[in-house]
PDB file of N, CA and C in Angstrom:
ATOM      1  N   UNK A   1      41.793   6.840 -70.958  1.00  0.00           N
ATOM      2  CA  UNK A   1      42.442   7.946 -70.288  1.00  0.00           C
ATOM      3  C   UNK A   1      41.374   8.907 -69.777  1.00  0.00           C
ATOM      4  N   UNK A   2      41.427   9.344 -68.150  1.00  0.00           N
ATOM      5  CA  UNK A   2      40.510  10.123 -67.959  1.00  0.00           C
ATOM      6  C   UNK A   2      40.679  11.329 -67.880  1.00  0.00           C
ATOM      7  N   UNK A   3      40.048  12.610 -67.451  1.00  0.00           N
ATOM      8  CA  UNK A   3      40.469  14.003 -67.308  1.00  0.00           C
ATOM      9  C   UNK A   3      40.331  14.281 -66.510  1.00  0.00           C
ATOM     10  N   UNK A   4      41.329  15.152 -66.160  1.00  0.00           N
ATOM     11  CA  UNK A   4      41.448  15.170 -64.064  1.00  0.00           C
ATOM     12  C   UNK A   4      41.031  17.022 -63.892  1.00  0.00           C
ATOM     13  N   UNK A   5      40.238  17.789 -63.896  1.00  0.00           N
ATOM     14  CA  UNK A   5      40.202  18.896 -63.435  1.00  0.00           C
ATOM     15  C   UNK A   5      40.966  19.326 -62.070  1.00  0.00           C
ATOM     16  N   UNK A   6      40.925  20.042 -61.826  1.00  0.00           N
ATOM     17  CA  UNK A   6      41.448  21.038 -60.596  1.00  0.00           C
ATOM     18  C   UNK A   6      41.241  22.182 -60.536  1.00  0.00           C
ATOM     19  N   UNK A   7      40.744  23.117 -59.430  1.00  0.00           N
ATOM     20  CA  UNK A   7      40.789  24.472 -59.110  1.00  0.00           C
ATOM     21  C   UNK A   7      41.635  24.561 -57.898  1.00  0.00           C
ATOM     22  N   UNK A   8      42.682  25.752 -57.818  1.00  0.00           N
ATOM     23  CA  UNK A   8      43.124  25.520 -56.650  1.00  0.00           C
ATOM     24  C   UNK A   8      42.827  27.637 -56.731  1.00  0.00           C
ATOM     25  N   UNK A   9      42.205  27.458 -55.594  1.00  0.00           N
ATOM     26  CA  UNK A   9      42.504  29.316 -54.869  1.00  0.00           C
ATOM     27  C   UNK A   9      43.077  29.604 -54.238  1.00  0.00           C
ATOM     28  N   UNK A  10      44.048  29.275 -53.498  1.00  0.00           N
ATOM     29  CA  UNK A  10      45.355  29.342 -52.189  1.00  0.00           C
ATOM     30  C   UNK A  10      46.109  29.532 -53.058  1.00  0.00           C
ATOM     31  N   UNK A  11      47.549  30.775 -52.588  1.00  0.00           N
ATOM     32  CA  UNK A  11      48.146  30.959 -53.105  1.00  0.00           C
ATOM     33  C   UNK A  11      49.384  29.665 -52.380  1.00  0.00           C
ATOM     34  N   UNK A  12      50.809  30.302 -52.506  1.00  0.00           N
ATOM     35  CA  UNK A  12      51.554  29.325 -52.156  1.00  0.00           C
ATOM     36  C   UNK A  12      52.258  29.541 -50.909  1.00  0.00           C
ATOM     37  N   UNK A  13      52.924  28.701 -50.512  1.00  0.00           N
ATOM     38  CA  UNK A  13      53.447  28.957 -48.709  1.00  0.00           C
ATOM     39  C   UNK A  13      52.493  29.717 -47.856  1.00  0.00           C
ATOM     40  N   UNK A  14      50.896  29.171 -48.070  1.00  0.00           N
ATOM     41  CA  UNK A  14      50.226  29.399 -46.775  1.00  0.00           C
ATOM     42  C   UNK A  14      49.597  28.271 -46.601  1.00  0.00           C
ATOM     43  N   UNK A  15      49.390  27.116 -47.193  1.00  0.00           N
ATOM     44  CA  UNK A  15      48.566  26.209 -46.930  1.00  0.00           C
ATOM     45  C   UNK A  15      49.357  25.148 -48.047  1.00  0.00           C
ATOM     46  N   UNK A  16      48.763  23.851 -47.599  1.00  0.00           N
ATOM     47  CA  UNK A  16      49.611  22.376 -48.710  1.00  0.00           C
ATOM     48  C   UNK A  16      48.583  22.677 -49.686  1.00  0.00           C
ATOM     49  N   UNK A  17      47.597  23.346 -49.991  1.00  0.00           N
ATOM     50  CA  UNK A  17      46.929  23.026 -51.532  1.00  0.00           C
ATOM     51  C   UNK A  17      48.095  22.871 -52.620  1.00  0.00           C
ATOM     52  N   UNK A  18      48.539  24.053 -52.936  1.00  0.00           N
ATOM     53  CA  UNK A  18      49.188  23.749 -54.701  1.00  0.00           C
ATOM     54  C   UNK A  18      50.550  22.449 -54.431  1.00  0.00           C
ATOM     55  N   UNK A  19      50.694  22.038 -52.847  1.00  0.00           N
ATOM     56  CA  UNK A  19      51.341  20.719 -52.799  1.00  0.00           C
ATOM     57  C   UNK A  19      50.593  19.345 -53.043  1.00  0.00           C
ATOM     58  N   UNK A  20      49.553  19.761 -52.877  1.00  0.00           N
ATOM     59  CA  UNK A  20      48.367  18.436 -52.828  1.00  0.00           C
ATOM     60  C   UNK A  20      48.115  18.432 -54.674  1.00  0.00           C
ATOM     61  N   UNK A  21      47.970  19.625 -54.983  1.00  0.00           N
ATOM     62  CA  UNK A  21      47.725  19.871 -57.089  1.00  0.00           C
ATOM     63  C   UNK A  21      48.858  19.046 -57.232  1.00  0.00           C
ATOM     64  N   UNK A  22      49.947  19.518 -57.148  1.00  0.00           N
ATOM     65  CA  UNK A  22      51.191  18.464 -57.733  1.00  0.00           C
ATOM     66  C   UNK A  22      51.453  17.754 -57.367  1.00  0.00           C
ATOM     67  N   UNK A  23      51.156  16.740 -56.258  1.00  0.00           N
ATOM     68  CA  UNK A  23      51.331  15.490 -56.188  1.00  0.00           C
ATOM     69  C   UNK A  23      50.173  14.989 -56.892  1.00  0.00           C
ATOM     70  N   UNK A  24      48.951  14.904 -57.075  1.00  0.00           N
ATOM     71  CA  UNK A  24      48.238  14.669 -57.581  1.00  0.00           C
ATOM     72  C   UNK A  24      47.685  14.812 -59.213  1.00  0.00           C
ATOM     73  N   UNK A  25      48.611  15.617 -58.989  1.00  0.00           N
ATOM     74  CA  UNK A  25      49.197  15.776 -61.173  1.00  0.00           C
ATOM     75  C   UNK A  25      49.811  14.956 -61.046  1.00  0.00           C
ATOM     76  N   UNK A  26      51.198  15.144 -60.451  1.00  0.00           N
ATOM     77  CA  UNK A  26      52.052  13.910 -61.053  1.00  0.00           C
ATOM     78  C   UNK A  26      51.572  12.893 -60.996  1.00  0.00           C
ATOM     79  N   UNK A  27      51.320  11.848 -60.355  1.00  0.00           N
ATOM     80  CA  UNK A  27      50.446  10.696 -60.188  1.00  0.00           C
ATOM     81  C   UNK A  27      49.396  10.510 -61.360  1.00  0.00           C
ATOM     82  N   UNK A  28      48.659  11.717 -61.911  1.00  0.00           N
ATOM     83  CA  UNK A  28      47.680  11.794 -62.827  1.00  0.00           C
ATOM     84  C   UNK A  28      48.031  11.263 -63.886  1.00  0.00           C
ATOM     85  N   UNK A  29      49.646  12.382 -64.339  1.00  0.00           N
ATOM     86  CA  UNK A  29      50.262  12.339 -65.542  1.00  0.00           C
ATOM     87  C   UNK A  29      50.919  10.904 -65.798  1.00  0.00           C
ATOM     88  N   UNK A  30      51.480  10.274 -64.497  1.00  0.00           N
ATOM     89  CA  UNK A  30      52.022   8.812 -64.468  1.00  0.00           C
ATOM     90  C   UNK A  30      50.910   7.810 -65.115  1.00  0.00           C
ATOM     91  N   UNK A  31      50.006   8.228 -64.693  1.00  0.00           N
ATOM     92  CA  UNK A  31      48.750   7.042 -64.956  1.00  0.00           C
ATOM     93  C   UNK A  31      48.204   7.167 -66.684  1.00  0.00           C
ATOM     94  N   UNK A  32      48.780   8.017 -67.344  1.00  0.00           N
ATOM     95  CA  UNK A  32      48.371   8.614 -68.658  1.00  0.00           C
ATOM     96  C   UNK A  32      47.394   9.224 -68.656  1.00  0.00           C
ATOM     97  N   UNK A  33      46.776  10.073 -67.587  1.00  0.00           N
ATOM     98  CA  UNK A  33      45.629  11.164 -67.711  1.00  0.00           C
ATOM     99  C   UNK A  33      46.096  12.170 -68.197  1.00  0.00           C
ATOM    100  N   UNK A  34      44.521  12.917 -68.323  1.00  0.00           N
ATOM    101  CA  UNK A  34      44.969  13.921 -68.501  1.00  0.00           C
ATOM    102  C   UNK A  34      44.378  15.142 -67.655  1.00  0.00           C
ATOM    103  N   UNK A  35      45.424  16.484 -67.203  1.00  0.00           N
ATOM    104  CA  UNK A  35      45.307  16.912 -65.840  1.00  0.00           C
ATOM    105  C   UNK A  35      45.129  18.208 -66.663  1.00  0.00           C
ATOM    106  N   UNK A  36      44.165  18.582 -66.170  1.00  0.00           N
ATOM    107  CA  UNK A  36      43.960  20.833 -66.467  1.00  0.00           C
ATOM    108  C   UNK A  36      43.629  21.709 -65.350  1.00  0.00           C
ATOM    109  N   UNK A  37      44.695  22.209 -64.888  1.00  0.00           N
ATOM    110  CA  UNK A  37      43.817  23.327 -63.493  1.00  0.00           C
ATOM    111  C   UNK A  37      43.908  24.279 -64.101  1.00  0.00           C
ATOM    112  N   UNK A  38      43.378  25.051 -63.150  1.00  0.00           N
ATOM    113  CA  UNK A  38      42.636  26.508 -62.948  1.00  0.00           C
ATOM    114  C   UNK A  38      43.143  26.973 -61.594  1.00  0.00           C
ATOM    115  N   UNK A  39      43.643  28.193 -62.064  1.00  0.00           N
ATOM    116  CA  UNK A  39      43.994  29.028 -61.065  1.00  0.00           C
ATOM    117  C   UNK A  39      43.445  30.271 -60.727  1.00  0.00           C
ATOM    118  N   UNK A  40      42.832  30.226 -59.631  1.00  0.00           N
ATOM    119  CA  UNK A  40      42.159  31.208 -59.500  1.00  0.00           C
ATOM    120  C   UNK A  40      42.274  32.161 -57.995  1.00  0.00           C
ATOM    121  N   UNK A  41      41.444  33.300 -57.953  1.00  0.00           N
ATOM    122  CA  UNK A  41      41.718  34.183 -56.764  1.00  0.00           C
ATOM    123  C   UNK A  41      43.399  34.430 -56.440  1.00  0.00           C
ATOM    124  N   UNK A  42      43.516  33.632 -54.874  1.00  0.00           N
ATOM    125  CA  UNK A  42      44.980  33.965 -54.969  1.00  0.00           C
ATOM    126  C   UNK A  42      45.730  32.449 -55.281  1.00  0.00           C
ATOM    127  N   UNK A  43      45.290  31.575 -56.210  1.00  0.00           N
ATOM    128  CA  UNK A  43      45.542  30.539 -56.746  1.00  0.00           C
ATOM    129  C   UNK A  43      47.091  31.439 -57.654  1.00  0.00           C
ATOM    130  N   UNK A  44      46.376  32.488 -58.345  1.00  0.00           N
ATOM    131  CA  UNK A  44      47.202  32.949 -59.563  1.00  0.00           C
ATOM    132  C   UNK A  44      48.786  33.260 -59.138  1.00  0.00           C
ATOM    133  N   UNK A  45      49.037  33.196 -57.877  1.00  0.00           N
ATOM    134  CA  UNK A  45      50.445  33.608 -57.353  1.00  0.00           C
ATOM    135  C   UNK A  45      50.903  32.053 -57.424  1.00  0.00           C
ATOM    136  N   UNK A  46      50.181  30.675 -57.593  1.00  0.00           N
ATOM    137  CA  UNK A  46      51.366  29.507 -57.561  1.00  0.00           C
ATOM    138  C   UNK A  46      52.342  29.939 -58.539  1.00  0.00           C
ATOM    139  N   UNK A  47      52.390  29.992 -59.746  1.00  0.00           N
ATOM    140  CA  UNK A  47      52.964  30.171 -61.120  1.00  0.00           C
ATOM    141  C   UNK A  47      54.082  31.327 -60.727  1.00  0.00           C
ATOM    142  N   UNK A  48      53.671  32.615 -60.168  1.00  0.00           N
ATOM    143  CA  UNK A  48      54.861  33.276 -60.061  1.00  0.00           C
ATOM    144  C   UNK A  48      56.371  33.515 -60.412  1.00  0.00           C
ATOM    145  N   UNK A  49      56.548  33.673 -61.268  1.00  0.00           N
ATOM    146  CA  UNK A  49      58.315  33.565 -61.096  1.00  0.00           C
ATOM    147  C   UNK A  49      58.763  34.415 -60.603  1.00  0.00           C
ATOM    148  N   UNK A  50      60.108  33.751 -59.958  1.00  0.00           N
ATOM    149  CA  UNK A  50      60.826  35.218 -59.041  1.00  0.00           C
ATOM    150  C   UNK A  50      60.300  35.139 -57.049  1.00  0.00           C
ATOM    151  N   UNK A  51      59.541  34.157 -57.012  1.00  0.00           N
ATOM    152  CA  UNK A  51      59.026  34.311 -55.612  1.00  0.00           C
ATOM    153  C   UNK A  51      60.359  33.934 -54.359  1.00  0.00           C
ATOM    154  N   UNK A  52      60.243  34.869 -53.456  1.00  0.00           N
ATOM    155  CA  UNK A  52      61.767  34.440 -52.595  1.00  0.00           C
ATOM    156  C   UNK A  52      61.975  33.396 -51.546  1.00  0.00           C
ATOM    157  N   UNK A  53      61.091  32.682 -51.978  1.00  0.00           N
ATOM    158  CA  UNK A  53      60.667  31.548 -50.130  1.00  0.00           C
ATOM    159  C   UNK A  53      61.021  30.822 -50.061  1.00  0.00           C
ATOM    160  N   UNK A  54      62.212  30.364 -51.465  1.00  0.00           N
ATOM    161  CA  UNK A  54      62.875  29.308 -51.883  1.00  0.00           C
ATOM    162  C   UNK A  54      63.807  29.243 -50.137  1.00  0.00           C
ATOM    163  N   UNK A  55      63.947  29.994 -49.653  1.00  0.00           N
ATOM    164  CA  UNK A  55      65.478  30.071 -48.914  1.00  0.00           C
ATOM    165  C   UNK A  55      64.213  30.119 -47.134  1.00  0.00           C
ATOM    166  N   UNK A  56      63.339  29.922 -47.469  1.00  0.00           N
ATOM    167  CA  UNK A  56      62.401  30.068 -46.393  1.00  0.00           C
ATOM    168  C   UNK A  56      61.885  28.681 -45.963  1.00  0.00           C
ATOM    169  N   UNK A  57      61.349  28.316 -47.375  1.00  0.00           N
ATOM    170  CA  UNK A  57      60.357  26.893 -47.640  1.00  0.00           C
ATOM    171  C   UNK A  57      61.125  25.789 -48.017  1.00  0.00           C
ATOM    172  N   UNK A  58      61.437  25.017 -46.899  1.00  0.00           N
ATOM    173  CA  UNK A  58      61.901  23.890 -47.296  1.00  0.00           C
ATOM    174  C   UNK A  58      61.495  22.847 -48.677  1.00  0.00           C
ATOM    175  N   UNK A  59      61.998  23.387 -49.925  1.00  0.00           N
ATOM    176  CA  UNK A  59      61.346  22.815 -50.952  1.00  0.00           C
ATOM    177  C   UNK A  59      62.867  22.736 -51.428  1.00  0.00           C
ATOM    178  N   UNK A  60      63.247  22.384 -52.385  1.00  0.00           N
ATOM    179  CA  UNK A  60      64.339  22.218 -53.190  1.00  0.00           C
ATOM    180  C   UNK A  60      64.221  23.187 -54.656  1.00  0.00           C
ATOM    181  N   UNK A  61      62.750  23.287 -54.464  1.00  0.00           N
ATOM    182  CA  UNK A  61      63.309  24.260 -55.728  1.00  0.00           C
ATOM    183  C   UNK A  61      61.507  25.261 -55.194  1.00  0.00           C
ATOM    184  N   UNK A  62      61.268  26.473 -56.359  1.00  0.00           N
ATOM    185  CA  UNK A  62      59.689  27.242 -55.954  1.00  0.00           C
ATOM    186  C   UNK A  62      58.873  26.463 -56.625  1.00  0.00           C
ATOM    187  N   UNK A  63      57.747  26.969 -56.117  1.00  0.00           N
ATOM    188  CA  UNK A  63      56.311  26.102 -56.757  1.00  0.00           C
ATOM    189  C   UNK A  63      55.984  26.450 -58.229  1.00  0.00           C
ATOM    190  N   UNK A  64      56.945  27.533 -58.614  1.00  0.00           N
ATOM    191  CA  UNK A  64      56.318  27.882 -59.979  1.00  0.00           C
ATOM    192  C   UNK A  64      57.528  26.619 -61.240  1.00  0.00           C
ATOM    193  N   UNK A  65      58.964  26.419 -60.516  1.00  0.00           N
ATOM    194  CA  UNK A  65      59.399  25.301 -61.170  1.00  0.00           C
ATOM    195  C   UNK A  65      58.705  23.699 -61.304  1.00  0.00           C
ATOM    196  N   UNK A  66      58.041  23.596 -60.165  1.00  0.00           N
ATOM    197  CA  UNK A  66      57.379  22.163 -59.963  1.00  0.00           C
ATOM    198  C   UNK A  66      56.009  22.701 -60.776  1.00  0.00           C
ATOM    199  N   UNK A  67      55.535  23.574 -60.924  1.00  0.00           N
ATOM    200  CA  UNK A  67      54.114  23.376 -62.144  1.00  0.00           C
ATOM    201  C   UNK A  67      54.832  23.697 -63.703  1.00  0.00           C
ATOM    202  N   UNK A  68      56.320  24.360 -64.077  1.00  0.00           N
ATOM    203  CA  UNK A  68      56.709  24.146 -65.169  1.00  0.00           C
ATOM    204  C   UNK A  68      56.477  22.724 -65.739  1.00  0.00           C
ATOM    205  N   UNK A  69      56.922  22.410 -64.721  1.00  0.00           N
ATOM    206  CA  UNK A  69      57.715  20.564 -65.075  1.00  0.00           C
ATOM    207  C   UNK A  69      56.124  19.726 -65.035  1.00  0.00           C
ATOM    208  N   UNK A  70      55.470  20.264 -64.482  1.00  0.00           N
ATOM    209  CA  UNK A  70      54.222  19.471 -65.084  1.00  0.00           C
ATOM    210  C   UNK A  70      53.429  20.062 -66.892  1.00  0.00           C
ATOM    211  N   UNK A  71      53.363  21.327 -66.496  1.00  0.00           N
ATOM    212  CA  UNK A  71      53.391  21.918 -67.902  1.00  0.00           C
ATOM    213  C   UNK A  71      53.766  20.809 -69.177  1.00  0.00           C
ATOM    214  N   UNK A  72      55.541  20.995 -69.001  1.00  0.00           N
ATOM    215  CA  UNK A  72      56.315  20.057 -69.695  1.00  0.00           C
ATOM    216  C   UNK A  72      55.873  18.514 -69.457  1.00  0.00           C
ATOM    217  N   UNK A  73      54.594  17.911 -68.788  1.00  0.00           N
ATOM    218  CA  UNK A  73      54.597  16.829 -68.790  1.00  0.00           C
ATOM    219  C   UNK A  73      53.495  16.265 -69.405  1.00  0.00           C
ATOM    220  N   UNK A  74      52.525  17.519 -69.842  1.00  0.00           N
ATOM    221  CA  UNK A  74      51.596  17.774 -70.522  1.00  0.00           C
ATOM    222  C   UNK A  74      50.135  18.209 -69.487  1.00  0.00           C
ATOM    223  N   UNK A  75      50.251  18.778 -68.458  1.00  0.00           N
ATOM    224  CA  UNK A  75      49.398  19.400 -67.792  1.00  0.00           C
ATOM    225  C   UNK A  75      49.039  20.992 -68.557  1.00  0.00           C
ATOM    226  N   UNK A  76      47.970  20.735 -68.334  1.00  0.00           N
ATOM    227  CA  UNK A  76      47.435  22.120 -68.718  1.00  0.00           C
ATOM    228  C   UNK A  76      47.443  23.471 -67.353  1.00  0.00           C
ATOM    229  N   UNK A  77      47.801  24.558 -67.365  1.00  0.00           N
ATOM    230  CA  UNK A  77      47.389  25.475 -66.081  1.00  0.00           C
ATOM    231  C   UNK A  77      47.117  26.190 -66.729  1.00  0.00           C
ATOM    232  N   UNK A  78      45.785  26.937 -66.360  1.00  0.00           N
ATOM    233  CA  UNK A  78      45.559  28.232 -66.522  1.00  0.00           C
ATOM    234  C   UNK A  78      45.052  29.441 -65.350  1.00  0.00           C
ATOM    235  N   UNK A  79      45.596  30.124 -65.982  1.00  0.00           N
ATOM    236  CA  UNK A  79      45.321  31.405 -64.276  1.00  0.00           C
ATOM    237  C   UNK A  79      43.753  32.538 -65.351  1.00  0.00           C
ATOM    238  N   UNK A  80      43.214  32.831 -64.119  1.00  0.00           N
ATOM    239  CA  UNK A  80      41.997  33.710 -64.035  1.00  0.00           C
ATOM    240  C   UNK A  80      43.020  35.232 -64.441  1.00  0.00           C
ATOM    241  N   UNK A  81      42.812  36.015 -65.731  1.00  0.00           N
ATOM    242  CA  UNK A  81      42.695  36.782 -65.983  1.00  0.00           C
ATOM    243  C   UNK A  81      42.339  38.124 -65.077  1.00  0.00           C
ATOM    244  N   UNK A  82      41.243  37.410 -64.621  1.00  0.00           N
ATOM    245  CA  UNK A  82      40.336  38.903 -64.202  1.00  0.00           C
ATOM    246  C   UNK A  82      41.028  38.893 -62.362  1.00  0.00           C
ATOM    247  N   UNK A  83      41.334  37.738 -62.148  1.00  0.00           N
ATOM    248  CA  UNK A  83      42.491  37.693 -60.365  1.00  0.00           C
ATOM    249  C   UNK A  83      43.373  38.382 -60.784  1.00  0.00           C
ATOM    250  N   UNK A  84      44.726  38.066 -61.821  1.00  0.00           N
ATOM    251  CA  UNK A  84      45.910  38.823 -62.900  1.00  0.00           C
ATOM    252  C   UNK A  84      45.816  40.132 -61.777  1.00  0.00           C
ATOM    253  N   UNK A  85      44.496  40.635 -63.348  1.00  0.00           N
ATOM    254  CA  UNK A  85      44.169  42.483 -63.210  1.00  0.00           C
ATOM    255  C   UNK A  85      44.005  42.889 -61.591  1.00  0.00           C
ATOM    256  N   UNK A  86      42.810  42.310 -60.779  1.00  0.00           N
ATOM    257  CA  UNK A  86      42.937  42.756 -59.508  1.00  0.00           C
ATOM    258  C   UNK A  86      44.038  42.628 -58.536  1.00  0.00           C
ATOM    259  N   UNK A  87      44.827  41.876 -58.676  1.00  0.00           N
ATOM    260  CA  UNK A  87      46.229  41.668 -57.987  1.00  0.00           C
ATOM    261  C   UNK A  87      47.545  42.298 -58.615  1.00  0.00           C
ATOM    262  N   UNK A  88      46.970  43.373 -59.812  1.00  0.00           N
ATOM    263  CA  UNK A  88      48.529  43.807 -60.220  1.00  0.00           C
ATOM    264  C   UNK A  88      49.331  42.942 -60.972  1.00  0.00           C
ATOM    265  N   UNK A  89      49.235  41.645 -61.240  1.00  0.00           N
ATOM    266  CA  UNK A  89      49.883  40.619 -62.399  1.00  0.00           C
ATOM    267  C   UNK A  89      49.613  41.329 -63.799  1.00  0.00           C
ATOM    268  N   UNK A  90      50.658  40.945 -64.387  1.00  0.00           N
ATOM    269  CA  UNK A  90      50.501  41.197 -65.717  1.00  0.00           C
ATOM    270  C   UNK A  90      49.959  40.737 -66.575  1.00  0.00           C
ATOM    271  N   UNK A  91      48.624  41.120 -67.261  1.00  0.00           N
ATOM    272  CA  UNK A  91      47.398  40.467 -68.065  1.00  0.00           C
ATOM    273  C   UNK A  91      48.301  39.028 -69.140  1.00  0.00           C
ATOM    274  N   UNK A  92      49.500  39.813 -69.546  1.00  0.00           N
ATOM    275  CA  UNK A  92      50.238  38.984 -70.734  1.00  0.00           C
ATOM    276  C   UNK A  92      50.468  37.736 -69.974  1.00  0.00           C
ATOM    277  N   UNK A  93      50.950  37.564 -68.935  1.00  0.00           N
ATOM    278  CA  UNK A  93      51.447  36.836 -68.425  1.00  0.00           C
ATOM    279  C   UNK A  93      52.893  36.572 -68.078  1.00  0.00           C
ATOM    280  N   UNK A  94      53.850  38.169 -67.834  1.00  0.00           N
ATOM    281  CA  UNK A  94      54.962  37.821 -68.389  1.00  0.00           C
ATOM    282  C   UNK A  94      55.699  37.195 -67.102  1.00  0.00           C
ATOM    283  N   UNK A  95      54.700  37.464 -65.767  1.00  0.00           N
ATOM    284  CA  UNK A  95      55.272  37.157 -64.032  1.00  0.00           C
ATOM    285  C   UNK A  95      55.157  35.690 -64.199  1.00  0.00           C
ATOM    286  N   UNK A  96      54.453  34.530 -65.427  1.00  0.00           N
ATOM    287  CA  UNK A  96      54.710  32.984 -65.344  1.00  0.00           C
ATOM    288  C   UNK A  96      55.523  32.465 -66.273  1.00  0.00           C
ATOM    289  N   UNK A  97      56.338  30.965 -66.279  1.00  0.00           N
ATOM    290  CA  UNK A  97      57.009  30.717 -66.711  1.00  0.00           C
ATOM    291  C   UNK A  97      55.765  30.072 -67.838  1.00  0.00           C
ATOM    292  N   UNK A  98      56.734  29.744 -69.014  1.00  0.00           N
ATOM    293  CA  UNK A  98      56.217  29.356 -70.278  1.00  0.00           C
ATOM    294  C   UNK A  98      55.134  28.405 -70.484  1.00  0.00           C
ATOM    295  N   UNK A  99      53.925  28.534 -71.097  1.00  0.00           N
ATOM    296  CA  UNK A  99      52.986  27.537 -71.338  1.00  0.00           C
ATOM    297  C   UNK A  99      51.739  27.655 -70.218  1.00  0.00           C
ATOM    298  N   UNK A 100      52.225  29.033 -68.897  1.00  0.00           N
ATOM    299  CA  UNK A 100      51.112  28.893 -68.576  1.00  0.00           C
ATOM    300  C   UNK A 100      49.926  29.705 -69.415  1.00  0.00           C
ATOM    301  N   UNK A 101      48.941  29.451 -69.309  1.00  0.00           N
ATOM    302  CA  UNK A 101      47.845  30.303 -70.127  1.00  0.00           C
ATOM    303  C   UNK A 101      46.861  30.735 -69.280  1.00  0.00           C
ATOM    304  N   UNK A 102      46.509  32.335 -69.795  1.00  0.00           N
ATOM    305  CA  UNK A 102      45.614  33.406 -69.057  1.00  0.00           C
ATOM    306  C   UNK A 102      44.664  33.033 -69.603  1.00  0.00           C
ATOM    307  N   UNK A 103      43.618  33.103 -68.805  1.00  0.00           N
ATOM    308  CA  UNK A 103      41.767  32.571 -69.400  1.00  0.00           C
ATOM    309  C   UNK A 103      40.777  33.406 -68.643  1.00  0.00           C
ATOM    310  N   UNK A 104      40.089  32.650 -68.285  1.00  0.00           N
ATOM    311  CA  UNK A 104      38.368  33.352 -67.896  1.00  0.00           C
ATOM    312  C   UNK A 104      37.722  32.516 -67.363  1.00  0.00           C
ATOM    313  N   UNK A 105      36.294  32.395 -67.144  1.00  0.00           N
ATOM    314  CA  UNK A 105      35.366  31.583 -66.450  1.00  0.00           C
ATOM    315  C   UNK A 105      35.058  30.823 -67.712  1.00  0.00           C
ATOM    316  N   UNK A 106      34.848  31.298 -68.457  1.00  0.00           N
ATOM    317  CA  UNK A 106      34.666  30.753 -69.995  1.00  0.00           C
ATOM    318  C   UNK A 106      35.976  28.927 -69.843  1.00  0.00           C
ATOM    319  N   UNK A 107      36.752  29.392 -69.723  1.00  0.00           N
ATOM    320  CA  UNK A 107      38.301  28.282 -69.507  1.00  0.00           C
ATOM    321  C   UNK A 107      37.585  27.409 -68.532  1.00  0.00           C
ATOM    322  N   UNK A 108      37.429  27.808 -67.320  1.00  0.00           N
ATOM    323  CA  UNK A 108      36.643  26.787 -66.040  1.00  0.00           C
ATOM    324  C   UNK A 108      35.905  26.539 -66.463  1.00  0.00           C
ATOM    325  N   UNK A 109      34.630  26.645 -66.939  1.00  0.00           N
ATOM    326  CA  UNK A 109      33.188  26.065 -67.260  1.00  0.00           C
ATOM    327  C   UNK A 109      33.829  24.801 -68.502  1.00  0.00           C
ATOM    328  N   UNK A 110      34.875  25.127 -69.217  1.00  0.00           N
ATOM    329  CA  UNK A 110      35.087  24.143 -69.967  1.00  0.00           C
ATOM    330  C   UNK A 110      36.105  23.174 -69.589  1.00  0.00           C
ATOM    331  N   UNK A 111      36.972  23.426 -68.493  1.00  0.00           N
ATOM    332  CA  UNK A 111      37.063  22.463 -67.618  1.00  0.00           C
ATOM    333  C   UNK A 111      36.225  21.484 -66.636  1.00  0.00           C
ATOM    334  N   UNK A 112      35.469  21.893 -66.026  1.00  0.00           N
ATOM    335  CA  UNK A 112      34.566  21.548 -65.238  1.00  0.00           C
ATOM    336  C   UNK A 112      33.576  20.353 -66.267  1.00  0.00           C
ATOM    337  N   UNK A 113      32.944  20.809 -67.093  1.00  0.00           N
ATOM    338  CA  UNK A 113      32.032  20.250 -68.616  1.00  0.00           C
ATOM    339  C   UNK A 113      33.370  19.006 -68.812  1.00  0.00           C
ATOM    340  N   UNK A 114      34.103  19.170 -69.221  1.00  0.00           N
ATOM    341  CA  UNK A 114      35.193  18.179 -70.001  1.00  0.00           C
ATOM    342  C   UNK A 114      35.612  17.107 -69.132  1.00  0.00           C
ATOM    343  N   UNK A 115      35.874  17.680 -67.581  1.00  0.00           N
ATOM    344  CA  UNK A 115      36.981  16.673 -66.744  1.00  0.00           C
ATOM    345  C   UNK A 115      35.789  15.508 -66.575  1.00  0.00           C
ATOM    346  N   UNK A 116      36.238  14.210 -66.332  1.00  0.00           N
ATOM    347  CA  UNK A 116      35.800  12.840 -65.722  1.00  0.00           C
ATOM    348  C   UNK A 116      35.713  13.278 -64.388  1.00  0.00           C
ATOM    349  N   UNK A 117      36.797  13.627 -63.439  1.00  0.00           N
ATOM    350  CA  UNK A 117      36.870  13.906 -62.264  1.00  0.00           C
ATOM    351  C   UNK A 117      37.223  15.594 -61.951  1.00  0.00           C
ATOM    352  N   UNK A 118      36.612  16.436 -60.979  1.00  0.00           N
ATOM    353  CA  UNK A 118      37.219  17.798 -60.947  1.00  0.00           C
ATOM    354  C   UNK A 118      37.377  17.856 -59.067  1.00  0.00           C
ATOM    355  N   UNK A 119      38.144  18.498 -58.813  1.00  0.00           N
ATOM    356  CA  UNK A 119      39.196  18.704 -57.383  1.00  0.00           C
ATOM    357  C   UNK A 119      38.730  20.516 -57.096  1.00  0.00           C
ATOM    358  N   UNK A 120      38.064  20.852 -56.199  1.00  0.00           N
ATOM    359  CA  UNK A 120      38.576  21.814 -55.641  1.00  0.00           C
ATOM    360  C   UNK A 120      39.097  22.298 -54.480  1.00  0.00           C
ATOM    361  N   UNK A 121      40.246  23.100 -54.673  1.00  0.00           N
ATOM    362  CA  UNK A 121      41.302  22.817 -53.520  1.00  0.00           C
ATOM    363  C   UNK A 121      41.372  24.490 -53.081  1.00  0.00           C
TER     364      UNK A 121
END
């Protein structure tokens, strides 16, 4: 089983990055890897809950339900702390749904060190 890193810095509905992260998780998670991103800059708005573009963005559901369900599939996400604070997010994390986890560069460097393969998007 290998380890799939990811950084993604695009937030969501401006560009296919965090569409390209989850297809490429899922696929990861199918294959029995194992997948950890990092969210960073304006990466930290994929996770969001509450975002309104559902009725904008032809998706069936928001981007912060499709990284739950990887969460739940055993993906790791973690968002940059120190993006959080400069963007007004809440350090706790209470603007993501469950299991995502707030970190640091400290979190990336040990992603980056750990993964077999790392993605930046």
């Amino acid at each position: 089983m290998a380890i799939l890193g990811i950084l993604c810095t695009t937030g969501p509905y401006q560009f296919q990055n965090i569409d390209t992260v989850i297809e490429i998780t899922k696929s990861a998670l199918k294959k029995n890897h194992e997948v950890q991103i990092f969210l960073l800059m304006d990466g930290i708005y994929n996770p969001k809950m509450d975002q309104k573009a559902k009725e904008v963005y032809l998706k069936k559901k928001p981007v912060d339900e499709f990284l739950k369900e990887l969460i739940d599939k055993g993906a790791k996400i973690v968002c940059c702390g120190i993006s959080l604070i400069t963007r007004g997010l809440d350090i706790n994390g209470s603007d993501y749904p469950e299991g995502v986890i707030i970190g640091g560069l400290e979190e990336l460097a040990e992603i980056i060190e750990n993964s077999d393969k790392f993605i930046s998007l």
